[in-house]
C-alpha atoms as a PDB file:
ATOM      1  CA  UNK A   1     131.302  87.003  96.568  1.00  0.00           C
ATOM      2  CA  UNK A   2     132.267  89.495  99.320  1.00  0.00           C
ATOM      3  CA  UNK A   3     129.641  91.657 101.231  1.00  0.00           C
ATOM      4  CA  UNK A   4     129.109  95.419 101.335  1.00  0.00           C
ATOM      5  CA  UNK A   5     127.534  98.073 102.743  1.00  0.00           C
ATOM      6  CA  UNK A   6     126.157 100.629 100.748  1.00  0.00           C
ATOM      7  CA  UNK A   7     124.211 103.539 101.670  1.00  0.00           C
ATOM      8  CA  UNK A   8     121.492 104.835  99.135  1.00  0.00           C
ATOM      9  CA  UNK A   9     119.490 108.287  99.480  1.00  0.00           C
ATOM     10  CA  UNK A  10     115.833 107.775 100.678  1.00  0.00           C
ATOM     11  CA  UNK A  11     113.963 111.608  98.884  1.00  0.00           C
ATOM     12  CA  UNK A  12     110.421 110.831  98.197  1.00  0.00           C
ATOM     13  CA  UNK A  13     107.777 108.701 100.252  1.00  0.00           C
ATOM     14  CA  UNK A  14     107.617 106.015  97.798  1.00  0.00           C
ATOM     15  CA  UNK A  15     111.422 104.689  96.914  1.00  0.00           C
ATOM     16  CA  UNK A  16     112.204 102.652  94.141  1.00  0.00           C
ATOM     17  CA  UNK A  17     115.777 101.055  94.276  1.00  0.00           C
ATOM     18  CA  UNK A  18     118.046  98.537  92.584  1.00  0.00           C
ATOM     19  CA  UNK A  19     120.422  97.000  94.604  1.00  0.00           C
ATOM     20  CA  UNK A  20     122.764  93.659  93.811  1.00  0.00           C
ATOM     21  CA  UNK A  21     121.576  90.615  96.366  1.00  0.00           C
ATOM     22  CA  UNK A  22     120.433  93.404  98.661  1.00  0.00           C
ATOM     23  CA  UNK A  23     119.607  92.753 102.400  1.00  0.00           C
ATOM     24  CA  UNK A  24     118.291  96.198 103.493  1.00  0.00           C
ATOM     25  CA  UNK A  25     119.595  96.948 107.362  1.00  0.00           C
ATOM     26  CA  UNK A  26     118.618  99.820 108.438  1.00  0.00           C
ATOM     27  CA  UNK A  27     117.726 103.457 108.021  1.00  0.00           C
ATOM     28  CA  UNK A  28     118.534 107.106 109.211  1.00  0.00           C
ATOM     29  CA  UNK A  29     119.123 110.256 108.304  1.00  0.00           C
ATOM     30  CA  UNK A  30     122.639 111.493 107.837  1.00  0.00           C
ATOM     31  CA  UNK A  31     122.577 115.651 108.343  1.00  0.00           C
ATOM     32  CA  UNK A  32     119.889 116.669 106.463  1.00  0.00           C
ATOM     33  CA  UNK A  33     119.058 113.620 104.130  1.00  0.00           C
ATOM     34  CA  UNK A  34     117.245 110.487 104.832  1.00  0.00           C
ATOM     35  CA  UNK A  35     119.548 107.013 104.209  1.00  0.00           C
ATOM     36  CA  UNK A  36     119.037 103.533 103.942  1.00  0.00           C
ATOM     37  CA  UNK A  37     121.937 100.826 104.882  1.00  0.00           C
ATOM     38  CA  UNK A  38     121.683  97.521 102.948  1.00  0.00           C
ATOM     39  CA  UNK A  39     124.187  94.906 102.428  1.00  0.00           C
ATOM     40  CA  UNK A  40     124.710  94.345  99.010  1.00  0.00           C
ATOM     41  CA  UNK A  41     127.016  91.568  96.945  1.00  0.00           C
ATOM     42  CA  UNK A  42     128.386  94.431  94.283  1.00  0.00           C
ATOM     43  CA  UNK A  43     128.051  92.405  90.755  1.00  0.00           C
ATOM     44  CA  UNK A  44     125.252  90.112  91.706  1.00  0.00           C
ATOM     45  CA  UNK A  45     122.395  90.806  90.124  1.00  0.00           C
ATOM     46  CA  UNK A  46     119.990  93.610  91.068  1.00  0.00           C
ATOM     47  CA  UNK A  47     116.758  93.337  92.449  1.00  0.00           C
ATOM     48  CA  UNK A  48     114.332  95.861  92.381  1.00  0.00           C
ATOM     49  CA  UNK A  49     113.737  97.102  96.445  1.00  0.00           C
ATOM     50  CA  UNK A  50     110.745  99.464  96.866  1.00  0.00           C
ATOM     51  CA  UNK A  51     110.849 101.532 100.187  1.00  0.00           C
ATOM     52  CA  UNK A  52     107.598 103.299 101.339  1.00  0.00           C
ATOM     53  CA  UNK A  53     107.877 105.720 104.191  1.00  0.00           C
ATOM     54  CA  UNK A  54     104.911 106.647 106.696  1.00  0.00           C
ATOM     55  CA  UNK A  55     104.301 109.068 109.412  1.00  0.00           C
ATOM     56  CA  UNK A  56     103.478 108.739 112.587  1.00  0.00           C
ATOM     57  CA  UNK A  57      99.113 108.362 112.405  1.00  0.00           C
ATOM     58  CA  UNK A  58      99.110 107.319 108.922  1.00  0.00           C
ATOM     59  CA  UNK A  59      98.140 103.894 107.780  1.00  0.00           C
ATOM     60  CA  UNK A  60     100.912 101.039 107.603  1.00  0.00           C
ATOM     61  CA  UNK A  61     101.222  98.518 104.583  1.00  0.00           C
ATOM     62  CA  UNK A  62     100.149  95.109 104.940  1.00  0.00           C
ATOM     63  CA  UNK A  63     102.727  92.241 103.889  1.00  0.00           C
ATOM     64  CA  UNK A  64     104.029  91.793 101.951  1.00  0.00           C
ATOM     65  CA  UNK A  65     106.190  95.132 103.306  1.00  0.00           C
ATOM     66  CA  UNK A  66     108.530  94.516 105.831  1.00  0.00           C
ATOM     67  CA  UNK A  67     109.195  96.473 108.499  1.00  0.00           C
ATOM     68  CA  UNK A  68     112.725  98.309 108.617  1.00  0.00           C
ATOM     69  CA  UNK A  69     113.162 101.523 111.232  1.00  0.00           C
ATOM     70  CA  UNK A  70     111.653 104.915 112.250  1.00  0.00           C
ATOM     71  CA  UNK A  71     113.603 108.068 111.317  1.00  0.00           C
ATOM     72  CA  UNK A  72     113.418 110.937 114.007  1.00  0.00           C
ATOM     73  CA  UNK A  73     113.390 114.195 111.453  1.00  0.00           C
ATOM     74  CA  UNK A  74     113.276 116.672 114.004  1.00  0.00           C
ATOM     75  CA  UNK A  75     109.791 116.919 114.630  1.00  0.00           C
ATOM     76  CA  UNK A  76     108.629 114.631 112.538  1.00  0.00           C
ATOM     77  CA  UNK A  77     108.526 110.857 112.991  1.00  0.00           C
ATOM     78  CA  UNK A  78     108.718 108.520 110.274  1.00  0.00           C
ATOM     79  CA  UNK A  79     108.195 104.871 110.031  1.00  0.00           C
ATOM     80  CA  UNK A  80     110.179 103.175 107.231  1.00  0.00           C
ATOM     81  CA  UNK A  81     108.822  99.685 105.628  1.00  0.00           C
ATOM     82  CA  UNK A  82     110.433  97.520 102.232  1.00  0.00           C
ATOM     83  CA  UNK A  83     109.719  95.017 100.087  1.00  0.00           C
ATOM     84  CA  UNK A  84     111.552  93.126  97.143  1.00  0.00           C
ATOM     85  CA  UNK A  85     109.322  92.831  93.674  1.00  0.00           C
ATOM     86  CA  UNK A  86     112.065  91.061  91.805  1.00  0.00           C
ATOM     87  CA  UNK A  87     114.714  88.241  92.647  1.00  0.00           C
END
């Protein structure tokens, strides 16, 4: 199966997605709004993705959370992390 790249809307601190074969790949914000890139195999199955955003000063999760980015918000920094619960 073919490879995509879908974008999905990041809106509260702690992000639950589902996304088919995901392999998140980045994050930014697009205007106003706060995105996440993966690349996703569309009709594979999903897997559940939780995304947890931090700022700048706050406490980072431990692993199993993955680093992914840090979002410049116009004053505000924030540092992006994921981790898959389900295959």
């Amino acid at each position: 199966m073919s490879r995509t790249i879908y974008k999905y809307h990041i809106d509260t601190p702690d992000k639950m997605l589902r996304l088919p074969a995901p392999e998140p790949l980045s994050v930014g914000m697009q205007g106003e709004e706060m995105m996440l890139w993966a690349a996703v195999t569309p009709g594979a199955t999903e897997s559940e993705v939780y995304v947890k955003i931090v700022g700048t000063g706050h406490p980072c999760p431990a692993e199993p959370w993955k680093f992914l980015g840090t979002v410049f918000d116009g004053r505000y920094v924030w540092h992006v992390f994921w981790r898959m619960v389900s295959p």
